[in-house]
PDB file of N, CA and C in Angstrom:
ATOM      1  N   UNK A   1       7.822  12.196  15.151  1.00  0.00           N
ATOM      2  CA  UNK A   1       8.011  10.776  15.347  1.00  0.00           C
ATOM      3  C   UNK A   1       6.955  10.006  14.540  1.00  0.00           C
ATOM      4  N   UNK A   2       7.414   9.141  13.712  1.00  0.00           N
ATOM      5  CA  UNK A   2       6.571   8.107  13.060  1.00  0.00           C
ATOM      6  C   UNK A   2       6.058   7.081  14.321  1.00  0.00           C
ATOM      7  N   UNK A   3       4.662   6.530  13.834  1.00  0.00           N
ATOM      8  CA  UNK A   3       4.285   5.016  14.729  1.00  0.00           C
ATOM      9  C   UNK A   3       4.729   4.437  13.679  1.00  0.00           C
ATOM     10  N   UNK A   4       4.593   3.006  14.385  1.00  0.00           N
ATOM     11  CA  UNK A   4       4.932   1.953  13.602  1.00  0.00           C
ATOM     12  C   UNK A   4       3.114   1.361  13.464  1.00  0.00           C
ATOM     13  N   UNK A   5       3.040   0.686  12.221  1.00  0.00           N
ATOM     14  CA  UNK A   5       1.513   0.170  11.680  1.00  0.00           C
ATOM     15  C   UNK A   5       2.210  -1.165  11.633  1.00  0.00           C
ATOM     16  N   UNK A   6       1.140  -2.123  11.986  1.00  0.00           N
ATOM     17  CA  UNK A   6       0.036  -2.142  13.089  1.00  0.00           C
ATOM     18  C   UNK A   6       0.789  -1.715  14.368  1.00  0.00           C
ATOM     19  N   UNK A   7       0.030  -1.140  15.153  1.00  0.00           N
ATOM     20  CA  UNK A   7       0.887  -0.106  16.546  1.00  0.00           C
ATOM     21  C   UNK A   7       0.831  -1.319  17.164  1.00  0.00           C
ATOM     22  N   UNK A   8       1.795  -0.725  18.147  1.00  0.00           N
ATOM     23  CA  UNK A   8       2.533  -2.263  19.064  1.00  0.00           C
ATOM     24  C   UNK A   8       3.353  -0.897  20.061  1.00  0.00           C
ATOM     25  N   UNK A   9       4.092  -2.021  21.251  1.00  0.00           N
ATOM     26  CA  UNK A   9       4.725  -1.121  21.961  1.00  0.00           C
ATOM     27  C   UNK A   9       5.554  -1.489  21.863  1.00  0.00           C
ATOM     28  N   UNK A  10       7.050  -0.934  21.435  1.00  0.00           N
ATOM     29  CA  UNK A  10       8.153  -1.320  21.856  1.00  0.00           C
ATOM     30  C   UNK A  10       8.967  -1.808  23.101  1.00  0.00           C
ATOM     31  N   UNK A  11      10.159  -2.179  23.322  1.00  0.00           N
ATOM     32  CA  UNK A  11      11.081  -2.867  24.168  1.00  0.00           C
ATOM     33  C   UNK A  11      10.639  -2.376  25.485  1.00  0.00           C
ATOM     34  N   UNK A  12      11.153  -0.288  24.923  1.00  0.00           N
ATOM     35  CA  UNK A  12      11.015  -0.024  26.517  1.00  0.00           C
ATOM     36  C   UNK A  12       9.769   0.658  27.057  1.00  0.00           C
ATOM     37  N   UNK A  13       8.511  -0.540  26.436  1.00  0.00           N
ATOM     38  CA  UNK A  13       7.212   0.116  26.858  1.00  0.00           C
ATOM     39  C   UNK A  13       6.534   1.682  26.358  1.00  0.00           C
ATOM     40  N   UNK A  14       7.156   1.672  24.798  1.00  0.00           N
ATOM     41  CA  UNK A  14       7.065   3.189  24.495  1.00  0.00           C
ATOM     42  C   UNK A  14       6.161   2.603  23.356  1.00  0.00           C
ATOM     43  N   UNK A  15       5.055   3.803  22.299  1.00  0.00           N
ATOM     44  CA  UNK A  15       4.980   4.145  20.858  1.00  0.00           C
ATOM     45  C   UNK A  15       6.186   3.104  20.715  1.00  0.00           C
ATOM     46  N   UNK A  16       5.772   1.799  19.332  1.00  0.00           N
ATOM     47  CA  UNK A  16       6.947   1.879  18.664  1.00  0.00           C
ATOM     48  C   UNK A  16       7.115   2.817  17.133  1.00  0.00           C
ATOM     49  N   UNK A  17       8.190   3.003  17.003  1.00  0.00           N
ATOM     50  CA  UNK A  17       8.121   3.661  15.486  1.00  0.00           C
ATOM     51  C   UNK A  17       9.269   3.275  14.654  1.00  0.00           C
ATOM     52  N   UNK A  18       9.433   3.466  13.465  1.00  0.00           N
ATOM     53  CA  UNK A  18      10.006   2.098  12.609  1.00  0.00           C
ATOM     54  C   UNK A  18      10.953   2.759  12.096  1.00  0.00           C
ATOM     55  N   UNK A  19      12.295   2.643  11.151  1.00  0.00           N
ATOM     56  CA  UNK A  19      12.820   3.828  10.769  1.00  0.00           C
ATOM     57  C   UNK A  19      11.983   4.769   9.328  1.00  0.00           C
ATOM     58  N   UNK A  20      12.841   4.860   8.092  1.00  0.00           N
ATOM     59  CA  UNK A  20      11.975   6.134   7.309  1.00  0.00           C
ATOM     60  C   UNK A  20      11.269   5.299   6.144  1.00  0.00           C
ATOM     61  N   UNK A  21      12.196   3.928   6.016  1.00  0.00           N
ATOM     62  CA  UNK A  21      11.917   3.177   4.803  1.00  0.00           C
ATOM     63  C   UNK A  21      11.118   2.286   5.207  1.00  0.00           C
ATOM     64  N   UNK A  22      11.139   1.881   6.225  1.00  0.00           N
ATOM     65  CA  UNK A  22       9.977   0.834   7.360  1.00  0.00           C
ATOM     66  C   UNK A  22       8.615   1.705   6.979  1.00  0.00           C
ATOM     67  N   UNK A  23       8.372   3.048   7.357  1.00  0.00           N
ATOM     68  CA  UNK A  23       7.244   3.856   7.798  1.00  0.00           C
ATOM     69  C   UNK A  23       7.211   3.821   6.434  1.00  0.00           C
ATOM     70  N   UNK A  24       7.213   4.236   5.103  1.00  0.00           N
ATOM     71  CA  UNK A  24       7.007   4.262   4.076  1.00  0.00           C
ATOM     72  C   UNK A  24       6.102   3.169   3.439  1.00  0.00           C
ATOM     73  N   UNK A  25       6.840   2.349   3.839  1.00  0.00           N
ATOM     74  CA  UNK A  25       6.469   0.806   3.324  1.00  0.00           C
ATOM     75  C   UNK A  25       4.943   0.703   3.738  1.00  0.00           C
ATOM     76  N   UNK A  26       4.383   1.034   5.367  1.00  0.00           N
ATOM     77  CA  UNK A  26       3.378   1.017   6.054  1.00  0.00           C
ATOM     78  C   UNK A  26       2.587   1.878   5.691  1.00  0.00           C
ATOM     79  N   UNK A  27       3.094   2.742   5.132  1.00  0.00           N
ATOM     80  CA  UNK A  27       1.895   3.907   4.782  1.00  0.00           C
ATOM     81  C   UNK A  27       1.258   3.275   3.417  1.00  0.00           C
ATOM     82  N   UNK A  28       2.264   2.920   2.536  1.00  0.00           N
ATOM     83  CA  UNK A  28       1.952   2.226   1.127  1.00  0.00           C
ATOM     84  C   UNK A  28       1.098   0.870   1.122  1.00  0.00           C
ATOM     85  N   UNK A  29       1.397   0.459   2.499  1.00  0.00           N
ATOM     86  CA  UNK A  29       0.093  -1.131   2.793  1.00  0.00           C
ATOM     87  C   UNK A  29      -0.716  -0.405   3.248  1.00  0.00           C
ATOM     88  N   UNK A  30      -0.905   1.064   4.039  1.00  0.00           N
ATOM     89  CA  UNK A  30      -2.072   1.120   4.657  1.00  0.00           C
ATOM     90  C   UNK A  30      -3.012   1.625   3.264  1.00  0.00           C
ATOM     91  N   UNK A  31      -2.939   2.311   2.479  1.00  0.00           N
ATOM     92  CA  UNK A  31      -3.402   2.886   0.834  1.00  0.00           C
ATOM     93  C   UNK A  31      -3.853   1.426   0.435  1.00  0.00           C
ATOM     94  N   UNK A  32      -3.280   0.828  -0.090  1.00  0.00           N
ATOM     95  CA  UNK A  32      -3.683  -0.839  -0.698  1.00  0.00           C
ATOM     96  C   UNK A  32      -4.299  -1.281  -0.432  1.00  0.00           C
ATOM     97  N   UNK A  33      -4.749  -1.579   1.005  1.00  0.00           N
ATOM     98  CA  UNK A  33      -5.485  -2.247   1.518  1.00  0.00           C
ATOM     99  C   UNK A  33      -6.684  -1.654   2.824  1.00  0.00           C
ATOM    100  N   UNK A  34      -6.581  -0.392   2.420  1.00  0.00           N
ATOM    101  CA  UNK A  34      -8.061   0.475   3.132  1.00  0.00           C
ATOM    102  C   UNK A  34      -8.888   0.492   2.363  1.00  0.00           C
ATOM    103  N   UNK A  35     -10.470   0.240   2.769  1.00  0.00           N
ATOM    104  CA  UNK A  35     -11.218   0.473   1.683  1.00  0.00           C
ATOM    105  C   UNK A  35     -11.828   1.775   1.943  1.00  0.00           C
ATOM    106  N   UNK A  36     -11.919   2.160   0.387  1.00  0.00           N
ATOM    107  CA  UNK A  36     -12.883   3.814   0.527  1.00  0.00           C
ATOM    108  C   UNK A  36     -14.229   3.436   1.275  1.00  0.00           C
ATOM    109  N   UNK A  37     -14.053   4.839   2.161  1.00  0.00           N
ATOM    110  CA  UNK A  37     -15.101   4.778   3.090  1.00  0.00           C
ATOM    111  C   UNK A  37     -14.831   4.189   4.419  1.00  0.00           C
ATOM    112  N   UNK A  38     -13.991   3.534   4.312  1.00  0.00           N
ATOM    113  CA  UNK A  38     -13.582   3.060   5.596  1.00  0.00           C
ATOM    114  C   UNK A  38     -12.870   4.364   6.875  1.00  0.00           C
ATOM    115  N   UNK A  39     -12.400   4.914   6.172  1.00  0.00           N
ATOM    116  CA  UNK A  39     -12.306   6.257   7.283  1.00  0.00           C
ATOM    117  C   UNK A  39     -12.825   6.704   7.591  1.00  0.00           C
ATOM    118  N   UNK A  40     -13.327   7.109   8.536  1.00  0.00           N
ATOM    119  CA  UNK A  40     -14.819   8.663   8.597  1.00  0.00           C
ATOM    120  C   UNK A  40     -14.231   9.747   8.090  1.00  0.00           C
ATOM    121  N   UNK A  41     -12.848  10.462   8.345  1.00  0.00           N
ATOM    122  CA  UNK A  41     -12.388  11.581   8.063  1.00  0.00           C
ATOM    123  C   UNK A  41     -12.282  11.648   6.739  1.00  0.00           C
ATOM    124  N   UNK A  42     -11.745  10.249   5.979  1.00  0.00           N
ATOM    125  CA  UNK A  42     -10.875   9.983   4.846  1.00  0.00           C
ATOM    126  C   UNK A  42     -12.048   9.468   4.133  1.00  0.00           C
ATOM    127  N   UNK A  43     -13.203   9.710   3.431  1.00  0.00           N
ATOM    128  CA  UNK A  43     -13.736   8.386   3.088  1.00  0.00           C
ATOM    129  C   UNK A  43     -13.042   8.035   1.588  1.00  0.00           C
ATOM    130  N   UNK A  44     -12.590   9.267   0.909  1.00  0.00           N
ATOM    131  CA  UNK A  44     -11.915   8.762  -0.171  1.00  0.00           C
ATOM    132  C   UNK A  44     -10.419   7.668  -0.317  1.00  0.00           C
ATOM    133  N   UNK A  45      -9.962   7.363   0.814  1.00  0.00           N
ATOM    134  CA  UNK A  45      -8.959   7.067   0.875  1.00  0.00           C
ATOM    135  C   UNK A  45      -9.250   5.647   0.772  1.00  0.00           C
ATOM    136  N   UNK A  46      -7.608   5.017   0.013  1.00  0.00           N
ATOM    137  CA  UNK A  46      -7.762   3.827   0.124  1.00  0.00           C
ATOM    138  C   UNK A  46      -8.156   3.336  -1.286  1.00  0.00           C
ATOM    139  N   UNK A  47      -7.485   1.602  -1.312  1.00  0.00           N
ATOM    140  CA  UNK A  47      -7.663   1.008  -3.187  1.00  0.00           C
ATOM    141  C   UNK A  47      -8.846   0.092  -2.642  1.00  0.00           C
ATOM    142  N   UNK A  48      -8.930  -0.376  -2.074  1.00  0.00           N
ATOM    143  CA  UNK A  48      -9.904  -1.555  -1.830  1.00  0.00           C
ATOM    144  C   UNK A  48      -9.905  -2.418  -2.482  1.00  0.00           C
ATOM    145  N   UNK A  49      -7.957  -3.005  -2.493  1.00  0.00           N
ATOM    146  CA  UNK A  49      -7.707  -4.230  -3.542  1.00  0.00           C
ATOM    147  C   UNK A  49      -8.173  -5.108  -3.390  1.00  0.00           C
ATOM    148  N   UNK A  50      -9.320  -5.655  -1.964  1.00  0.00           N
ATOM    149  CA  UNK A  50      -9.539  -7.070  -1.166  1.00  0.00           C
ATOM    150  C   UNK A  50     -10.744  -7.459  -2.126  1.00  0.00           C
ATOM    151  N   UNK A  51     -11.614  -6.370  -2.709  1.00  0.00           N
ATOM    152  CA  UNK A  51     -12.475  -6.571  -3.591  1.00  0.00           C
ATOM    153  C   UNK A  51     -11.811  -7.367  -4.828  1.00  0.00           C
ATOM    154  N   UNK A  52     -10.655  -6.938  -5.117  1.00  0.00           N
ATOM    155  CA  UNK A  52     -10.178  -7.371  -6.463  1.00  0.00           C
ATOM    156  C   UNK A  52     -10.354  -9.431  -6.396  1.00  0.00           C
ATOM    157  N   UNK A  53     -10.102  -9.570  -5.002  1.00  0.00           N
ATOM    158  CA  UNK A  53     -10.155 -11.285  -5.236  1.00  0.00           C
ATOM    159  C   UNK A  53     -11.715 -11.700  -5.441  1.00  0.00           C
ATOM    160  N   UNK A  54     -12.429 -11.413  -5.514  1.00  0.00           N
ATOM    161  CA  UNK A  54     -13.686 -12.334  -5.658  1.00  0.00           C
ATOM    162  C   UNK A  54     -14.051 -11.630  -7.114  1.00  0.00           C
ATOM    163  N   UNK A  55     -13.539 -11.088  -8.013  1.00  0.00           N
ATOM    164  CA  UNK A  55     -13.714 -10.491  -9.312  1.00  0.00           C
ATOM    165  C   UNK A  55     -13.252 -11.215 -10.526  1.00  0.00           C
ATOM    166  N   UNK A  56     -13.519 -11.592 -10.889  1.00  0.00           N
ATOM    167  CA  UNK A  56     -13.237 -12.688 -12.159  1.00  0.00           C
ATOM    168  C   UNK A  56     -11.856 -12.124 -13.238  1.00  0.00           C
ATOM    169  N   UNK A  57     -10.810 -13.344 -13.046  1.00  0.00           N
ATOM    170  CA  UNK A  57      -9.667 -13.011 -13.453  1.00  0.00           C
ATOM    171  C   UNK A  57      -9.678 -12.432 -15.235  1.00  0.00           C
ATOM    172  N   UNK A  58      -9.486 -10.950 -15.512  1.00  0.00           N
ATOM    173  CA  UNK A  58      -8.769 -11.201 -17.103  1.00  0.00           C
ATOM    174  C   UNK A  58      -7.524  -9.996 -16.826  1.00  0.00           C
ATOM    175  N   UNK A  59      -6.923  -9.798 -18.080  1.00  0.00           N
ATOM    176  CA  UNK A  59      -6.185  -8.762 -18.486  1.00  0.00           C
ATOM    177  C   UNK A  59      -6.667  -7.108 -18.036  1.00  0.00           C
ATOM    178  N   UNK A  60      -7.760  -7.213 -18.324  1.00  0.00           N
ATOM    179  CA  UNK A  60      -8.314  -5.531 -18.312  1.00  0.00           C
ATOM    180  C   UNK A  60      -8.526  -4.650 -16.705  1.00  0.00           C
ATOM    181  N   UNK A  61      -9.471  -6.226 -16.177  1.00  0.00           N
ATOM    182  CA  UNK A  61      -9.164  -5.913 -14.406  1.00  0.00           C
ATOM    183  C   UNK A  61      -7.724  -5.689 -13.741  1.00  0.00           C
ATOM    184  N   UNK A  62      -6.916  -6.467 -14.415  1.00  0.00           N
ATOM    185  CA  UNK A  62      -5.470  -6.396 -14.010  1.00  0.00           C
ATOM    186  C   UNK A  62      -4.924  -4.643 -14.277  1.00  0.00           C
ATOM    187  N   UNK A  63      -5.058  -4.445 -15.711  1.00  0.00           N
ATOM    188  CA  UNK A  63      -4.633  -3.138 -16.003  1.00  0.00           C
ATOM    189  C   UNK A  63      -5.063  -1.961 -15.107  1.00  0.00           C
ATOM    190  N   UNK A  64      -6.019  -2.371 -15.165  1.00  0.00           N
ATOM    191  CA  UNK A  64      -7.391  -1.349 -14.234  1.00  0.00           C
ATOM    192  C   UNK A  64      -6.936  -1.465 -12.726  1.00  0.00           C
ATOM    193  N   UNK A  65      -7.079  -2.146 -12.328  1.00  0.00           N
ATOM    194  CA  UNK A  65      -6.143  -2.097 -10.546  1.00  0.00           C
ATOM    195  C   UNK A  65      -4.740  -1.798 -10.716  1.00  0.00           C
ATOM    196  N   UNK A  66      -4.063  -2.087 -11.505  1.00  0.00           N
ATOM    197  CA  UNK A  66      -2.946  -1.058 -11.304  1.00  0.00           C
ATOM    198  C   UNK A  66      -2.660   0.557 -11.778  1.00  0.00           C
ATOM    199  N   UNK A  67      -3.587   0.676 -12.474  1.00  0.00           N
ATOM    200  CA  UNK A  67      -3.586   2.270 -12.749  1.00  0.00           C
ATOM    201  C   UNK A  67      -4.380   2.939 -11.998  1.00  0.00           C
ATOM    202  N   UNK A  68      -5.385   1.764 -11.133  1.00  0.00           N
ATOM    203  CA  UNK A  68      -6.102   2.974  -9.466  1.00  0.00           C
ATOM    204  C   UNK A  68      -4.799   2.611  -8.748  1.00  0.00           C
ATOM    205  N   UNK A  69      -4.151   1.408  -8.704  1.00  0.00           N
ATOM    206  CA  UNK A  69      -3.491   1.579  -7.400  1.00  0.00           C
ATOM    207  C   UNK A  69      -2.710   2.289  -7.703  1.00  0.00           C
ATOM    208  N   UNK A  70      -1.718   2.773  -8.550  1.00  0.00           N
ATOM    209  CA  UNK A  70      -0.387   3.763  -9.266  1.00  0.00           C
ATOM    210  C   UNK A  70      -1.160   5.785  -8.762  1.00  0.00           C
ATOM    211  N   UNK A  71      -2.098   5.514  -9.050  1.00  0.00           N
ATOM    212  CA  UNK A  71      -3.053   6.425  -8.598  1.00  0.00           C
ATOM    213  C   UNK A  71      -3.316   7.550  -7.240  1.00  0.00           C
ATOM    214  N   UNK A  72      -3.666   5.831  -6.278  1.00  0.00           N
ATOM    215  CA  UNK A  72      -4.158   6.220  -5.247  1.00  0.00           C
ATOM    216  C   UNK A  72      -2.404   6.490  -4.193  1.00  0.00           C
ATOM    217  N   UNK A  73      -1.904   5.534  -4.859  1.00  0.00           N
ATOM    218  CA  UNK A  73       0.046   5.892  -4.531  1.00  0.00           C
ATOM    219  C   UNK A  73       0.033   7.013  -4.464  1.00  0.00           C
ATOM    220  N   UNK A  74       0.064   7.713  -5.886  1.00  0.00           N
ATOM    221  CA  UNK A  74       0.387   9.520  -5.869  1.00  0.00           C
ATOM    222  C   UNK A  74      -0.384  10.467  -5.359  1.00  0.00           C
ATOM    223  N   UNK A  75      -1.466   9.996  -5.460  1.00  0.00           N
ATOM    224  CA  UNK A  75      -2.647  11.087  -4.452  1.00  0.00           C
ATOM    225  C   UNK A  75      -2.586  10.886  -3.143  1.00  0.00           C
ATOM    226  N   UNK A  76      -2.141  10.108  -2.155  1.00  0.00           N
ATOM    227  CA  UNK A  76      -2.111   9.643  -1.035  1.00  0.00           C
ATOM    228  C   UNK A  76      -0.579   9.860  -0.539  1.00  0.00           C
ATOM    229  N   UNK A  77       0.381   9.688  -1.347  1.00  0.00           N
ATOM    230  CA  UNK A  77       1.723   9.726  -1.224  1.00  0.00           C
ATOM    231  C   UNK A  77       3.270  10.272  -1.736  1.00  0.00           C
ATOM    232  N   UNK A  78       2.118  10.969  -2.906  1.00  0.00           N
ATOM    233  CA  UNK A  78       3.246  11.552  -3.939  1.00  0.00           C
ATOM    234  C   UNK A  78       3.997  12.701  -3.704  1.00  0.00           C
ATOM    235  N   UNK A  79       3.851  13.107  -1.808  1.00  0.00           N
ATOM    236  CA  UNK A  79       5.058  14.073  -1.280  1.00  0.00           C
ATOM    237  C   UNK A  79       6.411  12.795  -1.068  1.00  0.00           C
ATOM    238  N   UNK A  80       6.302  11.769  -0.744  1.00  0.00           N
ATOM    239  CA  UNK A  80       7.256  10.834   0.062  1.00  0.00           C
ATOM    240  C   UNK A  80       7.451   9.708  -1.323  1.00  0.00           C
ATOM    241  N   UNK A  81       6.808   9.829  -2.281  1.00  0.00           N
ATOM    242  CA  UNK A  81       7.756   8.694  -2.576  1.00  0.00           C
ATOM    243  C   UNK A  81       7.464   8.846  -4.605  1.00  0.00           C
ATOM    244  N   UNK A  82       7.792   8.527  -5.558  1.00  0.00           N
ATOM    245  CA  UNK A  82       7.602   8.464  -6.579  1.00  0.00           C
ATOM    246  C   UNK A  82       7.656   7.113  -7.247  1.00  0.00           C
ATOM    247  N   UNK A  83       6.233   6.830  -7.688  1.00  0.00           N
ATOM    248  CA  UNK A  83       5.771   5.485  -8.297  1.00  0.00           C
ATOM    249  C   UNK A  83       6.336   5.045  -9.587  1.00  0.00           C
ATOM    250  N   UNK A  84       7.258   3.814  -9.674  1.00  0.00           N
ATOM    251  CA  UNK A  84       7.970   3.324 -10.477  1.00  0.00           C
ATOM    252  C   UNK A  84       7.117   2.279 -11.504  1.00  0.00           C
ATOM    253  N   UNK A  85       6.242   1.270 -10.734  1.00  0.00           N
ATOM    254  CA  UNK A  85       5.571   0.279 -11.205  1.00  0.00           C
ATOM    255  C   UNK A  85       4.994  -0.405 -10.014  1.00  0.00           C
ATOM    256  N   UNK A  86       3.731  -0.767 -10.610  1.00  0.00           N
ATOM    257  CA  UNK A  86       3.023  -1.541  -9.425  1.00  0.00           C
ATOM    258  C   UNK A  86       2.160  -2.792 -10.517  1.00  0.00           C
ATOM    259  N   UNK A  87       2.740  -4.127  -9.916  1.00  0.00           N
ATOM    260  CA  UNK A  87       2.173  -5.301 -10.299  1.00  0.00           C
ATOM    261  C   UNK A  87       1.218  -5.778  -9.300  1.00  0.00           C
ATOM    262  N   UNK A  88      -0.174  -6.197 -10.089  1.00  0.00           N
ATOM    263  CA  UNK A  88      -0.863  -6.916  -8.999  1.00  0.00           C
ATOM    264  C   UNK A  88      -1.323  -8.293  -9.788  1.00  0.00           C
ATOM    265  N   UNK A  89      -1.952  -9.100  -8.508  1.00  0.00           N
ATOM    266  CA  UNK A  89      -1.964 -10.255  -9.383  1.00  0.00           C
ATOM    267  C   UNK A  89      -2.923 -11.510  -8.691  1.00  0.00           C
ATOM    268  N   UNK A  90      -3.848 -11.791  -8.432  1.00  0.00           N
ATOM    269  CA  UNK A  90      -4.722 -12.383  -7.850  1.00  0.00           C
ATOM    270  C   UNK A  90      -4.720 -13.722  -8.427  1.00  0.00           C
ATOM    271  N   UNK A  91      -4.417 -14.545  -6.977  1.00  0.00           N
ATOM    272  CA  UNK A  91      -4.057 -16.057  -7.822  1.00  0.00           C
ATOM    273  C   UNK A  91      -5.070 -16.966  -6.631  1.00  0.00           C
ATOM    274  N   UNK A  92      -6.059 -17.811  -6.712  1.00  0.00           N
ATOM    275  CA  UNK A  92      -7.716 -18.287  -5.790  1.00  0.00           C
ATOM    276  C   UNK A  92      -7.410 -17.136  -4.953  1.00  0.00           C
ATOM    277  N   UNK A  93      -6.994 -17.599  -3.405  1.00  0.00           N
ATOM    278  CA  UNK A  93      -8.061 -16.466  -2.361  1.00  0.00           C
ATOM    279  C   UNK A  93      -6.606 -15.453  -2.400  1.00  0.00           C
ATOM    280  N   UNK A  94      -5.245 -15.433  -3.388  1.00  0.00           N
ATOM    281  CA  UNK A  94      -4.205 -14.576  -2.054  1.00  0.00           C
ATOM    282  C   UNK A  94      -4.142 -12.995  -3.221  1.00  0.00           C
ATOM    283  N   UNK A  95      -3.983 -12.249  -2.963  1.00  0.00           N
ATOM    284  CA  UNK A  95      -3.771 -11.261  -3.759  1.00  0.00           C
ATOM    285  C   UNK A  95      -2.216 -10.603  -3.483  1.00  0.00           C
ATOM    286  N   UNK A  96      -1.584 -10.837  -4.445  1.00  0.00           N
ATOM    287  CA  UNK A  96      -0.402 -10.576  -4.061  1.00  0.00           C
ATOM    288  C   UNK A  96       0.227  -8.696  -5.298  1.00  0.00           C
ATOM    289  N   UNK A  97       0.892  -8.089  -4.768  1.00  0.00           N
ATOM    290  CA  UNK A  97       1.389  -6.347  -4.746  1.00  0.00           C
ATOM    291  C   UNK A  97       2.415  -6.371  -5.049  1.00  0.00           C
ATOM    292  N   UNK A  98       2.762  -5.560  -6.014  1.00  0.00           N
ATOM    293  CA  UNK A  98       4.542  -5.129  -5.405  1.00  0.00           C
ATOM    294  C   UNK A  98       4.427  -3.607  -6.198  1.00  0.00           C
ATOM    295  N   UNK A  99       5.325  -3.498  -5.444  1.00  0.00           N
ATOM    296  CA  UNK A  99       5.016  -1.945  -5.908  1.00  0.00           C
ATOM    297  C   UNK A  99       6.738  -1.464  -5.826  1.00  0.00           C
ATOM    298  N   UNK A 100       6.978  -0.714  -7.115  1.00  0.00           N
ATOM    299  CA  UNK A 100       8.653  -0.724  -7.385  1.00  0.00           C
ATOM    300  C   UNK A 100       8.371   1.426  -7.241  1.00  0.00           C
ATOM    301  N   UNK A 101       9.423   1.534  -6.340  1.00  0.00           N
ATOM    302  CA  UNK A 101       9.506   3.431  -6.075  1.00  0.00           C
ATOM    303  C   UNK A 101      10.621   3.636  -5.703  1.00  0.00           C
ATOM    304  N   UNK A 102      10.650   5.580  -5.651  1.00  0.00           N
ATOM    305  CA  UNK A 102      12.121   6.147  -5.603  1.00  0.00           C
ATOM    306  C   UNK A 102      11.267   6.733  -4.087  1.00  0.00           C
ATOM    307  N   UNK A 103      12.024   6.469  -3.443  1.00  0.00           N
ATOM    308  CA  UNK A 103      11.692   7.378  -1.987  1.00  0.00           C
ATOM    309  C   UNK A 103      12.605   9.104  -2.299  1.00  0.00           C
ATOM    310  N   UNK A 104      11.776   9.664  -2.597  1.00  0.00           N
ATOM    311  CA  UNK A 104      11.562  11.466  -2.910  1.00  0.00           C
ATOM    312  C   UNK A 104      12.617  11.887  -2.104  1.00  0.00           C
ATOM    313  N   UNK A 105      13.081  11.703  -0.959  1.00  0.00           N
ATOM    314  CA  UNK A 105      13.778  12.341   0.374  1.00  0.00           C
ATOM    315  C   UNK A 105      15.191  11.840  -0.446  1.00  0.00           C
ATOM    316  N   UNK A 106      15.590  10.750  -0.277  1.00  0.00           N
ATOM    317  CA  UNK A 106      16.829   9.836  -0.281  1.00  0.00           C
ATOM    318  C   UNK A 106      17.209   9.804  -1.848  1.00  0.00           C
ATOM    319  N   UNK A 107      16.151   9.298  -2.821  1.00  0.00           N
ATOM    320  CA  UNK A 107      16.461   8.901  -4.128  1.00  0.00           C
ATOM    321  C   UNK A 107      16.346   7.351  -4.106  1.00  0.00           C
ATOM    322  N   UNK A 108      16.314   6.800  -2.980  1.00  0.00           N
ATOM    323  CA  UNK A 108      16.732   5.282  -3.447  1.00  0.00           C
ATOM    324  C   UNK A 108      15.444   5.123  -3.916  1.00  0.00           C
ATOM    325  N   UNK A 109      15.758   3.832  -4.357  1.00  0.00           N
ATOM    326  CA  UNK A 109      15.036   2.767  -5.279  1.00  0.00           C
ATOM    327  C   UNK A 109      14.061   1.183  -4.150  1.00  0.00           C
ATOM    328  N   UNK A 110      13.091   1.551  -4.298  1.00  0.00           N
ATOM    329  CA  UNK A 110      12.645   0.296  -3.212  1.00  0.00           C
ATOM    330  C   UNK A 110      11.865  -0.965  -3.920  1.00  0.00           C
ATOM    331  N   UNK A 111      11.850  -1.999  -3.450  1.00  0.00           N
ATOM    332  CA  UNK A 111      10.806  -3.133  -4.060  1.00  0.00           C
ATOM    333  C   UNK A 111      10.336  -3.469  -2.569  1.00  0.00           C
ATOM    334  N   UNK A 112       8.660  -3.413  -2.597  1.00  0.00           N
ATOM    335  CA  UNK A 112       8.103  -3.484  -1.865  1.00  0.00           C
ATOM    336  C   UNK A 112       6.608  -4.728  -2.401  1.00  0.00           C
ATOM    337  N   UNK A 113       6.568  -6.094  -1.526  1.00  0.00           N
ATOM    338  CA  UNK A 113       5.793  -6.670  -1.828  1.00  0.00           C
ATOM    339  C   UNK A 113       4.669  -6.692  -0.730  1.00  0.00           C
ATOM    340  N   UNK A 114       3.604  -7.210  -1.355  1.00  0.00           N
ATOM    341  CA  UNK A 114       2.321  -7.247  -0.034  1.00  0.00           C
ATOM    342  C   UNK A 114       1.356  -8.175  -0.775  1.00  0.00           C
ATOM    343  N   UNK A 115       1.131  -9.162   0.926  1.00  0.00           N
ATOM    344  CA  UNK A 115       0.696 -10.097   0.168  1.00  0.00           C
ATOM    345  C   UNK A 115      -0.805 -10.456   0.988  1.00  0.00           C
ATOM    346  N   UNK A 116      -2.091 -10.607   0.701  1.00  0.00           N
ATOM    347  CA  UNK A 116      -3.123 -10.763   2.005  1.00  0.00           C
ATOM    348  C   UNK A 116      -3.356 -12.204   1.234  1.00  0.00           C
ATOM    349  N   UNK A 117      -4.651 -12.939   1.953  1.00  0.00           N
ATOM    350  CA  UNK A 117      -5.434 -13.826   1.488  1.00  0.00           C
ATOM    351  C   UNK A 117      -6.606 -13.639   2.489  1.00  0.00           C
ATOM    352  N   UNK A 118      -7.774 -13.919   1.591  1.00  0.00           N
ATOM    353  CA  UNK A 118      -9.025 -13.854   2.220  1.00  0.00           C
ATOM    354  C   UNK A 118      -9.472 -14.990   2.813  1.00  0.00           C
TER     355      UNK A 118
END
């Protein structure tokens, strides 16, 4: 059984858990937006894109966060899903994701956006 991220309880007072493309999606925000070190078990885990907003906008930072985040995708996830393209894009405080994949199991094709602000 998958949880559902952020955990919550469902209807009938149970674990909720999400279906396969829901849980996917959650595992791929939880990678994006963990920072290394933030796990005790995991400390490698995680992009620590939240850093990317207070970093001074050019081209090269851009390139550079998407080839850790394309990265930390396949090292973190590359049993469940295969990385198509990942745009990032920091505009004042919001940092906005998308990340284009084939879910490995099924074949389909997903567009997945994520969006924080600090």
């Amino acid at each position: 059984m998958d949880i559902a991220y952020p955990f919550r309880i469902d209807s009938r007072g149970r674990t909720a858990s999400p279906d396969a493309k829901q849980h996917i999606r959650d595992l791929i925000e939880q990678v994006l937006f963990t920072m290394p070190g933030e796990r005790v078990n995991r400390p490698d885990f995680g992009c620590g894109l939240m850093q990317m907003v207070f970093a001074p906008n050019s081209s090269e930072l851009a390139s550079a966060t998407q080839f850790l985040v394309q990265g930390q995708l396949q090292q973190w996830l590359g049993e469940l899903i295969q990385v198509e393209a990942v745009k990032v894009e920091c505009m004042q405080s919001t940092l906005n994701v998308t990340v284009s994949y084939n879910i490995r199991r099924t074949l389909q094709q997903q567009l997945a956006q994520f969006s924080r602000e600090v």
